[in-house]
N, C-alpha and C. Protein backbone atom coordinates (compact mmCIF):
# COMPACT_ATOMS: atom_id res chain seq x y z
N UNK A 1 0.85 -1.18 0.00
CA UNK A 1 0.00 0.00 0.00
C UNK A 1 0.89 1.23 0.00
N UNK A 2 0.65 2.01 -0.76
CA UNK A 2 1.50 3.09 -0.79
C UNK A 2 1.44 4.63 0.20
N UNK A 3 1.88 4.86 0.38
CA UNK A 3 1.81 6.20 1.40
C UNK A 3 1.83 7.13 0.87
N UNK A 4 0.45 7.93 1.25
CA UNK A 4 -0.15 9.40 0.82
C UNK A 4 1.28 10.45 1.05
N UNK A 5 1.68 11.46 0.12
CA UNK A 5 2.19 12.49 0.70
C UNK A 5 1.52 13.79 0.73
N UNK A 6 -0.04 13.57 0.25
CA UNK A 6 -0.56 14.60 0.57
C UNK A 6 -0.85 15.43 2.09
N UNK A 7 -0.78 16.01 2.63
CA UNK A 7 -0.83 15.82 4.08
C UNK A 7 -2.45 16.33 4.45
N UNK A 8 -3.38 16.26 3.71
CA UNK A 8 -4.94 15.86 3.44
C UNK A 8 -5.04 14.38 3.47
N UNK A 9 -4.70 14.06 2.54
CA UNK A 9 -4.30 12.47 2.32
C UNK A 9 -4.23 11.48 3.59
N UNK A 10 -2.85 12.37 4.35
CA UNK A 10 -2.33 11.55 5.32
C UNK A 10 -3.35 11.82 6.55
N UNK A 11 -3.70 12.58 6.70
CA UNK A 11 -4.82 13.04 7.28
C UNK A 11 -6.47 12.18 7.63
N UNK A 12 -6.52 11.90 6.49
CA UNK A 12 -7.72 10.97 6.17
C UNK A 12 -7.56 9.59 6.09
N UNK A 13 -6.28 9.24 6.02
CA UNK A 13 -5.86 8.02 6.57
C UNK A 13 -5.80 7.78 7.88
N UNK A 14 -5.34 8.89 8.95
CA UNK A 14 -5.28 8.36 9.95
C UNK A 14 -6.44 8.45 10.51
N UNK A 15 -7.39 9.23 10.18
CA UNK A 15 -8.57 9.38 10.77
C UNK A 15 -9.39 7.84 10.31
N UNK A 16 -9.05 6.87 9.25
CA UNK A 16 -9.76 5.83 8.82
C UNK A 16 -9.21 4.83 9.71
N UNK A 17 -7.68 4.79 9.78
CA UNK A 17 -7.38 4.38 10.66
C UNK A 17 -8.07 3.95 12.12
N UNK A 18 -8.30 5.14 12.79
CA UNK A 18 -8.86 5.10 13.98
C UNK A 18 -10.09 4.71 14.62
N UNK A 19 -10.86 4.99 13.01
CA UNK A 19 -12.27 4.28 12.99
C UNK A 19 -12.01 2.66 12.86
N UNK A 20 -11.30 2.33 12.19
CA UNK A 20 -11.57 0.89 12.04
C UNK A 20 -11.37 0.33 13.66
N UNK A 21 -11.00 0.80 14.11
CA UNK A 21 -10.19 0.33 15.33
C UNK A 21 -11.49 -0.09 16.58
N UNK A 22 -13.19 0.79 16.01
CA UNK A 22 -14.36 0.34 16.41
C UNK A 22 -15.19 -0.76 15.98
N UNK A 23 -14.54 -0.85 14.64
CA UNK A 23 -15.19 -1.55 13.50
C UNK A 23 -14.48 -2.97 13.79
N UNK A 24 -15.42 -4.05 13.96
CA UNK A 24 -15.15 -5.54 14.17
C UNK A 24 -15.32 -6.33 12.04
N UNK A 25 -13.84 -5.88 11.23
CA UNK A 25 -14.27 -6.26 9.90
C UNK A 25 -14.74 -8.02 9.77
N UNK A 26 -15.10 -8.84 10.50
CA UNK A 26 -15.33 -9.79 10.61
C UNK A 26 -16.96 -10.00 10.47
N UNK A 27 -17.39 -8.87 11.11
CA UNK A 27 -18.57 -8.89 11.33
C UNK A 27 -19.11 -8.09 9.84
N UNK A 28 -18.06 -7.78 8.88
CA UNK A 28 -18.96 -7.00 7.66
C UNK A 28 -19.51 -7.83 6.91
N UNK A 29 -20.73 -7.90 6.88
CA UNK A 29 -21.44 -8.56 5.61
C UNK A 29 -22.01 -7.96 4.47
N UNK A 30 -23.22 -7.82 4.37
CA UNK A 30 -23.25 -7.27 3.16
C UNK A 30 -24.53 -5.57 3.52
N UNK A 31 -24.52 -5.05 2.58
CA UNK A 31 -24.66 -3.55 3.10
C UNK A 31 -26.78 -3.84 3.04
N UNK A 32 -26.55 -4.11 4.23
CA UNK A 32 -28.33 -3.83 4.17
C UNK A 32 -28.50 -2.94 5.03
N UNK A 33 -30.14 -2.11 4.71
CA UNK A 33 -30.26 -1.05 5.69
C UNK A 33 -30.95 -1.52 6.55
N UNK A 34 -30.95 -0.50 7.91
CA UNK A 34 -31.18 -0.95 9.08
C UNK A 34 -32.34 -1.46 9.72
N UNK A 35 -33.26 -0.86 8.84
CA UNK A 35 -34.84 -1.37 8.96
C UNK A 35 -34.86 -2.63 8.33
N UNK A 36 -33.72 -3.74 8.10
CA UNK A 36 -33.90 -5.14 7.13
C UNK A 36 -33.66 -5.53 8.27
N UNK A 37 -32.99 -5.77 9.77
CA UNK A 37 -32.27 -6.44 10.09
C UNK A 37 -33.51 -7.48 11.55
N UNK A 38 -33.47 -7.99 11.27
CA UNK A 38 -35.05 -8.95 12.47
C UNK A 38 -34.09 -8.67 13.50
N UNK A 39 -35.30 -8.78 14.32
CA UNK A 39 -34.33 -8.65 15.67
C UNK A 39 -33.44 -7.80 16.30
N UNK A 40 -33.22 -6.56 16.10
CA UNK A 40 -32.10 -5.98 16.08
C UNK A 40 -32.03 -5.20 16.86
N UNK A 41 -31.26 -5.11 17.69
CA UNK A 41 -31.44 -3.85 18.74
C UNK A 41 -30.78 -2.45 18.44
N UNK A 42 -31.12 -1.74 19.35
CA UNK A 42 -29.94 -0.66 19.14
C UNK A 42 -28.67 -0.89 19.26
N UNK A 43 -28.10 -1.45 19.64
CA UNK A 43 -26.67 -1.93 19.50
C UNK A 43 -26.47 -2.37 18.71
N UNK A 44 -27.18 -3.39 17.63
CA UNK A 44 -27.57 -3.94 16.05
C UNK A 44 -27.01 -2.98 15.36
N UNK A 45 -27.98 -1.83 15.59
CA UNK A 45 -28.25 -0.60 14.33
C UNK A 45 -26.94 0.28 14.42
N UNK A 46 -26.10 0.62 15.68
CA UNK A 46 -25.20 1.25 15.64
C UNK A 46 -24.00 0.56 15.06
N UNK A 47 -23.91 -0.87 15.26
CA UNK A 47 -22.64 -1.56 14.93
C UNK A 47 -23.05 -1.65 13.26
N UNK A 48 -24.21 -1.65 12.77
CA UNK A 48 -24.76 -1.67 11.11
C UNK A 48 -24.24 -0.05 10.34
N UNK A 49 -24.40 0.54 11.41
CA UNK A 49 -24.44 1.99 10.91
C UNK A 49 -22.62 2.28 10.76
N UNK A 50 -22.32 1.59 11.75
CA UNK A 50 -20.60 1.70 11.71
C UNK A 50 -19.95 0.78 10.93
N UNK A 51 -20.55 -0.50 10.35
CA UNK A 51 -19.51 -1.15 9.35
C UNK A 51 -20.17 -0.82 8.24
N UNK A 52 -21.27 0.43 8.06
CA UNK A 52 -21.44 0.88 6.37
C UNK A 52 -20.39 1.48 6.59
N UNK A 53 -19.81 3.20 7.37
CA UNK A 53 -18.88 3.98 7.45
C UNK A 53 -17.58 3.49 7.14
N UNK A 54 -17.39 2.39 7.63
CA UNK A 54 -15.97 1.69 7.41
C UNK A 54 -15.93 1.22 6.11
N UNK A 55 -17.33 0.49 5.65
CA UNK A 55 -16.86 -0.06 4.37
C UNK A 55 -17.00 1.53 3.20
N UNK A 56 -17.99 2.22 3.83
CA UNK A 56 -17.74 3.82 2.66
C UNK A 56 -16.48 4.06 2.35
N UNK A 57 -15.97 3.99 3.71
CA UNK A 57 -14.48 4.80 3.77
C UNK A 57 -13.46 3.88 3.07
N UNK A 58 -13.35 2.45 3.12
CA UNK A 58 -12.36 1.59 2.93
C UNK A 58 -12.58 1.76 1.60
N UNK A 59 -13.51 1.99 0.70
CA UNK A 59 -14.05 2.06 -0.39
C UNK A 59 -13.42 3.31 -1.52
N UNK A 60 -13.82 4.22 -0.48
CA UNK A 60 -12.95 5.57 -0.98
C UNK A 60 -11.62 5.71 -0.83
N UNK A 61 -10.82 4.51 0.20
CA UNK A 61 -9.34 4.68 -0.06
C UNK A 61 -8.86 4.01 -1.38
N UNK A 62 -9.68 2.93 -1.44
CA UNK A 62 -9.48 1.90 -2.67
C UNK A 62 -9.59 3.00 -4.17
N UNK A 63 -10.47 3.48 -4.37
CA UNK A 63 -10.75 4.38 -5.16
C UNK A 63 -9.34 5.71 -5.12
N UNK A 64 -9.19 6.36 -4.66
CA UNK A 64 -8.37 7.26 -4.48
C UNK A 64 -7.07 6.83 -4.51
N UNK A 65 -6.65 5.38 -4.18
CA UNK A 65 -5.34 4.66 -4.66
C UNK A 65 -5.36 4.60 -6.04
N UNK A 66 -6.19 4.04 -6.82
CA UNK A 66 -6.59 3.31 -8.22
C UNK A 66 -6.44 5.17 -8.80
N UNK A 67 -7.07 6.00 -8.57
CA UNK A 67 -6.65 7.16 -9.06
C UNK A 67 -5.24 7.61 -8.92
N UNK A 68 -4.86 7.49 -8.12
CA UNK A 68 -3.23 7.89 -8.03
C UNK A 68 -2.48 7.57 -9.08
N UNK A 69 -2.41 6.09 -8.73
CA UNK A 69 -1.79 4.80 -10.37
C UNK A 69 -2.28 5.54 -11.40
N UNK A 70 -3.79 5.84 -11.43
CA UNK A 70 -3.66 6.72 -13.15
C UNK A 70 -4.62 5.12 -13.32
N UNK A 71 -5.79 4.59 -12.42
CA UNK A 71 -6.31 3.22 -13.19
C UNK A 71 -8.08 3.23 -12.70
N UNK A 72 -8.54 4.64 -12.29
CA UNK A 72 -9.90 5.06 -11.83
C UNK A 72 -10.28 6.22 -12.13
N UNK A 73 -11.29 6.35 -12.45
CA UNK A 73 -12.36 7.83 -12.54
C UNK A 73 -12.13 8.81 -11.87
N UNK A 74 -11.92 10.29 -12.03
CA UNK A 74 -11.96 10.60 -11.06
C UNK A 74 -13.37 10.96 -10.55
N UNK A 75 -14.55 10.70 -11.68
CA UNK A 75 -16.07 10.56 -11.17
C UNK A 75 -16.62 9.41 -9.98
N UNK A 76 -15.48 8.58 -10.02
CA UNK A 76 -15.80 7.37 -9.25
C UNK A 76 -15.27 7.73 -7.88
N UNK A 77 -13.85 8.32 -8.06
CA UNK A 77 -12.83 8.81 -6.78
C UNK A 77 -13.84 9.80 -5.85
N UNK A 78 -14.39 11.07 -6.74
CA UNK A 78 -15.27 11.60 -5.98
C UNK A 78 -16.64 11.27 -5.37
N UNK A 79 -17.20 10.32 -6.28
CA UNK A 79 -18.12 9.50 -5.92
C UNK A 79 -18.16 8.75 -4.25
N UNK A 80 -16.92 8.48 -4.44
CA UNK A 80 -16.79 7.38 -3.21
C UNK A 80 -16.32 8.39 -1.86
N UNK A 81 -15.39 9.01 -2.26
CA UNK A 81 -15.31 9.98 -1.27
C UNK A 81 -16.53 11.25 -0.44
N UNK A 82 -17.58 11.09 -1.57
CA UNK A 82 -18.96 11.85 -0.95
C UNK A 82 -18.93 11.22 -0.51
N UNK A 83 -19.70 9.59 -0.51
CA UNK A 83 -20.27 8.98 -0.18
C UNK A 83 -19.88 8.61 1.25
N UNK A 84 -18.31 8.20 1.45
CA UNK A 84 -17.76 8.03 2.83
C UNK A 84 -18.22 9.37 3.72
N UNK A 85 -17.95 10.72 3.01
CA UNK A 85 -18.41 11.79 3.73
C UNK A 85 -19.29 11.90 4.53
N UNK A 86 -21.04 11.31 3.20
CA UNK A 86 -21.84 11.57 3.91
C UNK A 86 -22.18 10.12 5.32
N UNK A 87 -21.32 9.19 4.75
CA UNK A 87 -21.68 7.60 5.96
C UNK A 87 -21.28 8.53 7.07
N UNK A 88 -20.27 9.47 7.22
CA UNK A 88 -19.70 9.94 8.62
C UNK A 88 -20.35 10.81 9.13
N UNK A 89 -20.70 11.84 8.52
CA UNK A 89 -21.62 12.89 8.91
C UNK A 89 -23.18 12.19 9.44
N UNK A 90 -23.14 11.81 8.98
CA UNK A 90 -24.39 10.61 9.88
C UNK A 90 -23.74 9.88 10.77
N UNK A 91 -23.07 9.17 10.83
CA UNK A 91 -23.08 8.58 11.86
C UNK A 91 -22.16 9.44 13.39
N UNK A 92 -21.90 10.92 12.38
CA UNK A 92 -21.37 11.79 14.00
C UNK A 92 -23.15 12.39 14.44
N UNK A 93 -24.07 12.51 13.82
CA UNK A 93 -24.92 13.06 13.73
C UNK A 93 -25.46 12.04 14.92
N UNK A 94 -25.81 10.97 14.65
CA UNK A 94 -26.32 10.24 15.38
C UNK A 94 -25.40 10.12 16.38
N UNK A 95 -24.29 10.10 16.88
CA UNK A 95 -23.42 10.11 18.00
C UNK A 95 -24.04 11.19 19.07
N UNK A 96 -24.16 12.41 18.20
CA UNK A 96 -24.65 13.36 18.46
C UNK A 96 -25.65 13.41 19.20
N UNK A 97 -27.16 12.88 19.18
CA UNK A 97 -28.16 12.46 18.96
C UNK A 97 -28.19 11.64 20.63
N UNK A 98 -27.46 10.50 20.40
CA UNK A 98 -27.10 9.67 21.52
C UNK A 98 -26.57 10.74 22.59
N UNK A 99 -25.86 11.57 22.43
CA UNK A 99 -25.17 11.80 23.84
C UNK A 99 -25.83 12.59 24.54
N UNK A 100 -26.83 13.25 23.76
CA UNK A 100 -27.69 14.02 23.78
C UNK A 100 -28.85 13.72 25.23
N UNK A 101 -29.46 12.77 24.22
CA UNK A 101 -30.39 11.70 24.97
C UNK A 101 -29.84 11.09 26.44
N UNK A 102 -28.64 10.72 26.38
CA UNK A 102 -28.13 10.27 27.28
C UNK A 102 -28.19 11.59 28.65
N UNK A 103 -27.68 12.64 28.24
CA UNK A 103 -27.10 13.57 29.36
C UNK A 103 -28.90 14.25 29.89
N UNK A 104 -29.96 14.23 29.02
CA UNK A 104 -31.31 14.19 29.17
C UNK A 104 -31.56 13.24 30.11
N UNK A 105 -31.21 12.35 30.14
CA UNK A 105 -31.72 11.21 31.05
C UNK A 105 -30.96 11.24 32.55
N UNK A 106 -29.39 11.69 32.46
CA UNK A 106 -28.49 11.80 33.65
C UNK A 106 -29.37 13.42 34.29
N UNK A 107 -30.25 14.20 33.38
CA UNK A 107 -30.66 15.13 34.29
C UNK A 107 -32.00 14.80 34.91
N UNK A 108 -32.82 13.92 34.77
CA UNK A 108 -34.32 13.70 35.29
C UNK A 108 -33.90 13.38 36.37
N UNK A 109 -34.57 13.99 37.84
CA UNK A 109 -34.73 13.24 38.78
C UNK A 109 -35.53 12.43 39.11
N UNK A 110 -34.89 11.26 39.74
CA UNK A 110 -35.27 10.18 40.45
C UNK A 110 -36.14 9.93 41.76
């Protein structure tokens, strides 16, 4: 694998980096949405919501390598790189969302 010298580049690597590091890739199967899954709890939907992000992102590095070489789109490169964008911005959104809820609940008294 070759090393970015963009320092954007390197940037967005380490930040993919750090995500995977939540992401169990064992557990990636195939990209269904979250309302498919029987049974599923919230812990379901967050770990679903986090191995789309990982696979967006792993997706857009793959892409953005293959452009480098001079052997991808750069309609595809940008393609994939929205796309990881928008998996993250959702899923900080919903982080968001959660902590939210959470610190709502640490204020009700008991």
């Amino acid at each position: 694998m070759a090393t970015p010298t963009n320092p954007a580049a390197s940037l967005a690597t380490t930040a993919y980096s750090a995500a995977q590091k939540y992401a169990d890739p064992s557990k990636l199967t195939s990209l269904q949405s979250i309302g498919d899954q029987p049974n599923g709890g919230f812990g379901d939907m967050l770990q679903s919501a986090l191995n789309k992000v990982s696979t967006a992102g792993a997706k857009a590095d793959t892409q953005s390598i293959k452009a480098i070489s001079g052997k991808a789109d750069l309609v595809d490169v940008v393609t994939a790189v929205a796309e990881s964008e928008a998996a993250l911005e959702t899923l900080v959104a919903v982080r968001d969302k959660v902590i939210a809820a959470y610190e709502e609940i640490m204020r009700m008294p008991v």
